[in-house]
Protein backbone atom coordinates (compact mmCIF):
# COMPACT_ATOMS: atom_id res chain seq x y z
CA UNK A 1 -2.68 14.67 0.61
CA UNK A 2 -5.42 16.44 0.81
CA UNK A 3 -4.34 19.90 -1.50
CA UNK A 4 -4.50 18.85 -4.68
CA UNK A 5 -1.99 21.52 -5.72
CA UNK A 6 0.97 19.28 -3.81
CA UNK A 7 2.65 16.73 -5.89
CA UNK A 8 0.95 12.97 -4.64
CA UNK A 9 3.12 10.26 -2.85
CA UNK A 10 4.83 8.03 -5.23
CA UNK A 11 5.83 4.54 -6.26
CA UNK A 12 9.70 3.38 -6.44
CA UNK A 13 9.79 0.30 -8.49
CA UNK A 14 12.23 -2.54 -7.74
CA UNK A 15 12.16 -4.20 -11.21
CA UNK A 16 11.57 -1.19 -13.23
CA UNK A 17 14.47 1.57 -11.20
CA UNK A 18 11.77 4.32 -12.03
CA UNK A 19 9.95 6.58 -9.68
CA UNK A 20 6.37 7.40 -10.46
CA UNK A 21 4.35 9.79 -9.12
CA UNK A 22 1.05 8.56 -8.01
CA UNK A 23 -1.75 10.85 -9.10
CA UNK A 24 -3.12 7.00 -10.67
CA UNK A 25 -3.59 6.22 -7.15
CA UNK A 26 -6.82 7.83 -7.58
CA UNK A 27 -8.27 5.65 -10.12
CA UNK A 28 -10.99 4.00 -8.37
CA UNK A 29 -12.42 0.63 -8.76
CA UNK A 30 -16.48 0.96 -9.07
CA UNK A 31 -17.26 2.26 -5.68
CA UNK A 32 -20.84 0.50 -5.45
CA UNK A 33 -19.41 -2.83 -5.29
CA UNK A 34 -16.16 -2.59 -3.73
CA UNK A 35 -15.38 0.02 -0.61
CA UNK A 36 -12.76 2.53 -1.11
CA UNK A 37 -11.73 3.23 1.88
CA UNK A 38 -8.17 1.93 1.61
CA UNK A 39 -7.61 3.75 -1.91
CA UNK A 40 -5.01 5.73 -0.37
CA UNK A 41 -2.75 2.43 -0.83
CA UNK A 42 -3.01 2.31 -4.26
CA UNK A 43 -5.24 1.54 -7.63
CA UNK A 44 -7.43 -0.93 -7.06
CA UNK A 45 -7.47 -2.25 -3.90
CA UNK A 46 -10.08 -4.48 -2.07
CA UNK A 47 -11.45 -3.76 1.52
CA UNK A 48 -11.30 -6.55 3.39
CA UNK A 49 -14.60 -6.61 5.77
CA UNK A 50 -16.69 -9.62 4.84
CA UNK A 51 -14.59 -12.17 3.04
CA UNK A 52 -17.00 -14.15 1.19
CA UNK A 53 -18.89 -11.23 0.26
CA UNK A 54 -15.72 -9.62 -1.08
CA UNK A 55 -15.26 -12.47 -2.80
CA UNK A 56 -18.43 -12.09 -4.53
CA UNK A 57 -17.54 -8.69 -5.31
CA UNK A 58 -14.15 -9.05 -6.41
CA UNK A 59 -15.48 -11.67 -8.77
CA UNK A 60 -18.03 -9.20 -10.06
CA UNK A 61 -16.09 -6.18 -11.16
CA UNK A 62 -13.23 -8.36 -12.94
CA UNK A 63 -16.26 -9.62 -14.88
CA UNK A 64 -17.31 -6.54 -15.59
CA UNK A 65 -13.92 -5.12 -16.53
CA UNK A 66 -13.26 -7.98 -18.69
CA UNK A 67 -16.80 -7.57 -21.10
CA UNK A 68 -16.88 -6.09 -24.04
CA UNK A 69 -20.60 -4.73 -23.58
CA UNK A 70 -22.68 -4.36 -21.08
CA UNK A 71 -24.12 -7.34 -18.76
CA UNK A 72 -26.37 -8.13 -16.55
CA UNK A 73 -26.27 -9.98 -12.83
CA UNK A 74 -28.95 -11.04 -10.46
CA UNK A 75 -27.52 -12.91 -7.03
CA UNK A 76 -28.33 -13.00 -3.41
CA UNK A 77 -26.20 -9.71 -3.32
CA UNK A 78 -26.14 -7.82 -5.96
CA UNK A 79 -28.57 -7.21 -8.58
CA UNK A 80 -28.12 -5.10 -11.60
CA UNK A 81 -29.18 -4.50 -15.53
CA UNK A 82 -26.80 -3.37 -18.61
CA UNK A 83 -24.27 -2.09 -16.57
CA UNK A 84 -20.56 -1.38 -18.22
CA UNK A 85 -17.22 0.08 -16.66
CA UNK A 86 -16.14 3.15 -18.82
CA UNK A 87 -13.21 3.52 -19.47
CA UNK A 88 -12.22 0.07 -20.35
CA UNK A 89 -9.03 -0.67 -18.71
CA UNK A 90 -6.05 -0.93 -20.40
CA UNK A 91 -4.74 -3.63 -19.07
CA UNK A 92 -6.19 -6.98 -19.66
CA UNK A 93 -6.29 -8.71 -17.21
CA UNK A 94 -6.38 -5.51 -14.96
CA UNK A 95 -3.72 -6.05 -12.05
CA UNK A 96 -5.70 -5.98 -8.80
CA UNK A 97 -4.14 -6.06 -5.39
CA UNK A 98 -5.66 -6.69 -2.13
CA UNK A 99 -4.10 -4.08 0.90
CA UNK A 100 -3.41 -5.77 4.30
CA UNK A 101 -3.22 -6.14 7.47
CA UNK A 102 -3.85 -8.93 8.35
CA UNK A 103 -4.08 -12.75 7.72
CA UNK A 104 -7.77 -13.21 6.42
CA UNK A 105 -6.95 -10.40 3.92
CA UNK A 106 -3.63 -12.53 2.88
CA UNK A 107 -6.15 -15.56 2.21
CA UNK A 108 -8.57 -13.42 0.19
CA UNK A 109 -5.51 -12.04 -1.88
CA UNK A 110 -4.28 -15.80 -2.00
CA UNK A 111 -7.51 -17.06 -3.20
CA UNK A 112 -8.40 -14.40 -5.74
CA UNK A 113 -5.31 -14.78 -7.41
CA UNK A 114 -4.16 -11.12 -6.60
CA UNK A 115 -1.49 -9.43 -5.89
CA UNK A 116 -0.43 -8.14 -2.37
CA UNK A 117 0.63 -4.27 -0.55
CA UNK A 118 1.36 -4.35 2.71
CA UNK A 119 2.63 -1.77 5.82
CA UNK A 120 5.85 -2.96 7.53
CA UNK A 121 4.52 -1.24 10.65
CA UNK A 122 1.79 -3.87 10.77
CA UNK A 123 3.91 -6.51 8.80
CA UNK A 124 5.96 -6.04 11.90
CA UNK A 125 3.19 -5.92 14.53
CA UNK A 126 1.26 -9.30 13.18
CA UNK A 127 4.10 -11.58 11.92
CA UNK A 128 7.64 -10.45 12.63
CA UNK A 129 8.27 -8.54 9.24
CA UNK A 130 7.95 -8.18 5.34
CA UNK A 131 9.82 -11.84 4.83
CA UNK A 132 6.93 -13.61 7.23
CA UNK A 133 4.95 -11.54 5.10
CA UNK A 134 6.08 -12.66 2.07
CA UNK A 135 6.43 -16.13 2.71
CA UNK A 136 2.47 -16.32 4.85
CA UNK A 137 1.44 -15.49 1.13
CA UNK A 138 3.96 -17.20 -1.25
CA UNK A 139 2.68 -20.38 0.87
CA UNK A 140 -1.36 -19.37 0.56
CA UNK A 141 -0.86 -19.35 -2.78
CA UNK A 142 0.59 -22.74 -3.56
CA UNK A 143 -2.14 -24.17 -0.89
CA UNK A 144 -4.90 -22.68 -3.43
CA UNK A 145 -3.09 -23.61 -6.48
CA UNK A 146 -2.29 -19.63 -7.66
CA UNK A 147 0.91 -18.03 -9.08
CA UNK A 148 2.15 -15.31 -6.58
CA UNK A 149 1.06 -12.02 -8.07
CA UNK A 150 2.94 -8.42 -7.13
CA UNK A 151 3.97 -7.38 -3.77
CA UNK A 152 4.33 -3.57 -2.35
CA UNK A 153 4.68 -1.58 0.40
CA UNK A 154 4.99 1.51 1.84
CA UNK A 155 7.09 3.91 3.32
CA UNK A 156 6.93 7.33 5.00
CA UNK A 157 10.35 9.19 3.48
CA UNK A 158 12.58 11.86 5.09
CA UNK A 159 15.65 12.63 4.31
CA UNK A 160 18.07 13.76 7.54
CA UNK A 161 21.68 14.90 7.62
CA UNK A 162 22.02 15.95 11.62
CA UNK A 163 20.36 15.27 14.31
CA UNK A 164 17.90 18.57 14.39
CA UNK A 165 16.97 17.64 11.16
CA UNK A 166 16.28 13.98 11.82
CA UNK A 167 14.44 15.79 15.38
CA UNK A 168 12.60 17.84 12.84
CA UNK A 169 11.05 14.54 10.63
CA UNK A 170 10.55 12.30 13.61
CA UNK A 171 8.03 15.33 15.11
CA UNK A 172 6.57 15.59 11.55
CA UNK A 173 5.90 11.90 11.27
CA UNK A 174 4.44 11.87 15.04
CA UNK A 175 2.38 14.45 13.91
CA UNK A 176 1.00 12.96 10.77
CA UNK A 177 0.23 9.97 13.11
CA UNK A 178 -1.60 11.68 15.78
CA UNK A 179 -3.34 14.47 13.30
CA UNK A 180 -4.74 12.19 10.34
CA UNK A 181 -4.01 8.36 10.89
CA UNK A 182 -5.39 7.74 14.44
CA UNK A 183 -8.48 10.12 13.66
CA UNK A 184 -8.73 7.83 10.39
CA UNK A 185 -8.69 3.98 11.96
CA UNK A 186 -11.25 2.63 14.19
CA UNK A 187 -9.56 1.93 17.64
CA UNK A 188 -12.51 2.14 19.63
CA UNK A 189 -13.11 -1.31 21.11
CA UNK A 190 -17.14 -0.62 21.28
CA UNK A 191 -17.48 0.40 17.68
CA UNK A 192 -15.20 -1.53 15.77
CA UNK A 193 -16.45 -4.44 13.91
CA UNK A 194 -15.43 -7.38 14.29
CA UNK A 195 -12.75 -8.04 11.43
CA UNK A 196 -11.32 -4.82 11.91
CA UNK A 197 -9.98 -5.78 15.72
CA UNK A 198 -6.36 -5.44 14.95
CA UNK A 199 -6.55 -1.99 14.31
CA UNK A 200 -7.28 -1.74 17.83
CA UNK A 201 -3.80 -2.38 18.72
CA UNK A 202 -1.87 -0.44 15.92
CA UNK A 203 -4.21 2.82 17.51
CA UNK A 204 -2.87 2.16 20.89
CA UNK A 205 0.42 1.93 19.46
CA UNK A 206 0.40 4.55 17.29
CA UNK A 207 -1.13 6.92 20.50
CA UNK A 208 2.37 5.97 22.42
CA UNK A 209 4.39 6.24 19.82
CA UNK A 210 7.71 7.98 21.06
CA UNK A 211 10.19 9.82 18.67
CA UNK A 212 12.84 6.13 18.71
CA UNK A 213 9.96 3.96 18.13
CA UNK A 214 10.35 5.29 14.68
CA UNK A 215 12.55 2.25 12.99
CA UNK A 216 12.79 0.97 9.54
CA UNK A 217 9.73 -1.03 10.30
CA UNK A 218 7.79 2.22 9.24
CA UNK A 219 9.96 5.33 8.08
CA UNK A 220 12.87 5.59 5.25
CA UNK A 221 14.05 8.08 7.54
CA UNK A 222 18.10 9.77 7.39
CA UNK A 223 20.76 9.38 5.12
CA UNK A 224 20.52 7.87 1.59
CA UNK A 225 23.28 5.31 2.86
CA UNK A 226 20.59 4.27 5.47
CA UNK A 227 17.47 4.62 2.73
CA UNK A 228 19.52 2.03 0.47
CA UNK A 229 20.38 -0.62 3.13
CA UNK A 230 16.95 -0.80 4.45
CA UNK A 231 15.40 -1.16 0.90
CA UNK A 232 18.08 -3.84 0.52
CA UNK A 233 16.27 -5.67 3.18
CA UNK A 234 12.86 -4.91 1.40
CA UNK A 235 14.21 -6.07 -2.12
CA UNK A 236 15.05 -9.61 -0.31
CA UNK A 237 11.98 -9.73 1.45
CA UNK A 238 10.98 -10.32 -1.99
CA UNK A 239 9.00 -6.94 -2.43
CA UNK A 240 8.98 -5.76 -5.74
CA UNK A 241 7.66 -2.00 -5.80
CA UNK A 242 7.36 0.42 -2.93
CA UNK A 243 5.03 3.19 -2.76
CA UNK A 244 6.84 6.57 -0.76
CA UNK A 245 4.97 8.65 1.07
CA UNK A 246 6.84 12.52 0.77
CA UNK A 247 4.24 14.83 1.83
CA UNK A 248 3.24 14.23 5.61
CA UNK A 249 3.36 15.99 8.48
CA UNK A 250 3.01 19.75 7.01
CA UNK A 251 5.95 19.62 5.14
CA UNK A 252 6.76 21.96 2.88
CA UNK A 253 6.04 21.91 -0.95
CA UNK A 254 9.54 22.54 -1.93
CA UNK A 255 11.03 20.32 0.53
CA UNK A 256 8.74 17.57 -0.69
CA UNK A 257 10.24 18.11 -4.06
CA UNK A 258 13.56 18.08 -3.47
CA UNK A 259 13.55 15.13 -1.34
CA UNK A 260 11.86 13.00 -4.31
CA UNK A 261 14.37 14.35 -7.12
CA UNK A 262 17.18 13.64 -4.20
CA UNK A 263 15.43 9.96 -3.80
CA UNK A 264 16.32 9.61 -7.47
CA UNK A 265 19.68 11.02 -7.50
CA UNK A 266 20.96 9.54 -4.30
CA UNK A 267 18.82 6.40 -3.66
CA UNK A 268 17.73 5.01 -6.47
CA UNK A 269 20.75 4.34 -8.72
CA UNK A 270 22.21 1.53 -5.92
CA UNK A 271 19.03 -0.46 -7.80
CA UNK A 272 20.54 -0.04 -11.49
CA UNK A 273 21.22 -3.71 -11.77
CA UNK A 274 17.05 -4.36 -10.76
CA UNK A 275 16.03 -2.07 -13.83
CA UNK A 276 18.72 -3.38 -16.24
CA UNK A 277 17.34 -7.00 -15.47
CA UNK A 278 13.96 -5.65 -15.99
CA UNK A 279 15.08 -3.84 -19.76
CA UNK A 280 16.41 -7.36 -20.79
C-alpha cells in the first residue's frame, strides 16, 4: 500500500456489479477536525475515540461541506474564522460512513445518520457475524429515528487453485498480519486508551493466528466457486459494497493484476442480476 506505483485495493459493488479501483480512498476529510487514522477503510471515515466530541466534529465538517462560502464557529472545542473546504464536494449531501469495530462506533454511525464499513474478522469476534452486524445497526437506527445509510466491508483476496498455492496466500496473509497490522493497532494493555480496549483482543488474536484460522470471516481466499458463495452470504447479510484488498503480503505487481481482472471475469458476473436491478 505503501508504493504508490502498485495499483490500490479496490471496491466490488453489490448494487452497481462494477469494480473500482480505490485511489479515492485517499480523499481525506479535513484532518484538523476529524482523525485519519482509519482512512485506509475508505473516503471519509470517522475515528471513533471520544463520542460526543466526534459528534461535535462530525457535525462541523458536514456544515462546512454543505456552505457555499466561508463560515465561522466558536464552541467549547473548536474555534475558527472564514474557513471553507476546497474542493466543494460533489456530492450533496456528501456520503459519510463511520468504520467499526465496535458497538459505540455503531451508535455514533446510528445517530449521525451515516452509513456503516465494517471487518468480518471483528464482525465475527464482537457479535457473531456481518448479519448481527447488520441488524445491531438496522435496529440503532430505527431507535434514533434514521434511515439505514450504506454498508461495506472488507476483504483480503487470493485466488488459489492447489494446495501450494492456497499454502503460498495463507503465509502471505500471516505475513501482512504480523509485518503491518499488529505493528499498526494498539494491543498494549498499558497504553491503550480506554475506547480502544477491543483491539486488545483482535492483537492477541491476530499474534496466534495459525494458517486454518484463516476462514471466510476474514479472507476471499481459493477458488472463484468459493469467492462467490461466501459473497452470497455477504450480499444477504445485507452488505451492499465490499472493498478487496489485492496487494498484501509482498505480492507481486503482476499477480495483483491478474487476480483483480480474474475477480471480474470469474467472480463478479454470478452478481449480474444485482447490477441489472441497479440500471433499472
Amino acid at each position: 500500500m505503501r508504493n504508490s506505483g502498485q495499483w490500490r485495493p479496490g471496491k466490488f459493488d453489490f448494487r452497481g456489479g462494477r469494480w473500482r479501483a480505490s485511489r479515492d480512498r485517499y480523499r481525506l476529510s479535513p484532518t484538523s477536525l476529524l482523525a485519519a487514522d482509519h482512512a485506509r477503510f475508505g473516503p471519509y471515515l470517522l475515528q471513533v475515540t471520544r463520542s460526543l466530541e466526534r459528534d461535535r466534529a462530525e457535525g462541523l465538517v458536514r456544515k462546512l461541506w454543505a456552505a457555499e462560502d466561508r463560515i465561522s464557529h466558536h464552541g467549547k472545542h473548536y474555534s475558527f474564522d472564514d474557513v471553507r473546504i476546497t474542493p466543494k464536494p460533489v456530492q450533496q449531501p456528501l456520503p459519510t460512513y463511520v468504520g467499526s469495530f465496535s458497538k459505540p462506533s455503531i451508535e455514533l454511525a446510528a445517530r449521525l445518520g451515516c452509513g456503516l464499513i465494517v471487518a468480518p474478522f471483528a464482525a465475527a469476534m464482537s457479535f457473531g457475524g456481518l448479519k448481527q452486524v447488520a441488524d445491531l445497526y438496522n435496529e440503532t437506527c430505527a431507535r434514533h429515528g434514521k434511515t439505514p445509510g450504506r454498508m461495506m466491508c472488507s476483504y483480503f483476496l487470493h485466488f488459489a487453485d492447489d494446495k501450494a498455492t492456497e499454502d503460498a496466500a495463507r503465509a502471505r496473509q500471516i505475513r501482512y498480519y504480523k509485518e503491518c497490522v499488529i505493528p499498526a493497532f494498539p494491543g498494549d494493555p498499558k497504553t491503550a486508551p480506554p475506547s480502544y480496549r477491543y483491539f486488545i483482543d483482535i492483537v492477541d488474536r491476530l499474534q496466534k493466528v495459525k494458517p486454518e484460522d484463516l476462514t471466510e470471516n476474514s479472507v476471499l481466499l481459493g477458488s472463484p466457486a468459493r469467492m462467490i458463495e461466501t459473497l452470497k452470504k455477504v450480499e444477504a447479510a445485507g452488505i451492499a459494497e465490499v472493498i478487496l484488498y489485492v496487494n498484501v503480503g509482498l505480492k507481486p505487481h503482476s499477480q495483483v493484476k491478474d487476480e483483480m481482472s480474474r475477480f471480474m471475469a470469474e467472480v463478479a458476473p454470478a452478481f449480474a442480476g444485482a447490477r441489472k436491478e441497479a440500471a433499472e
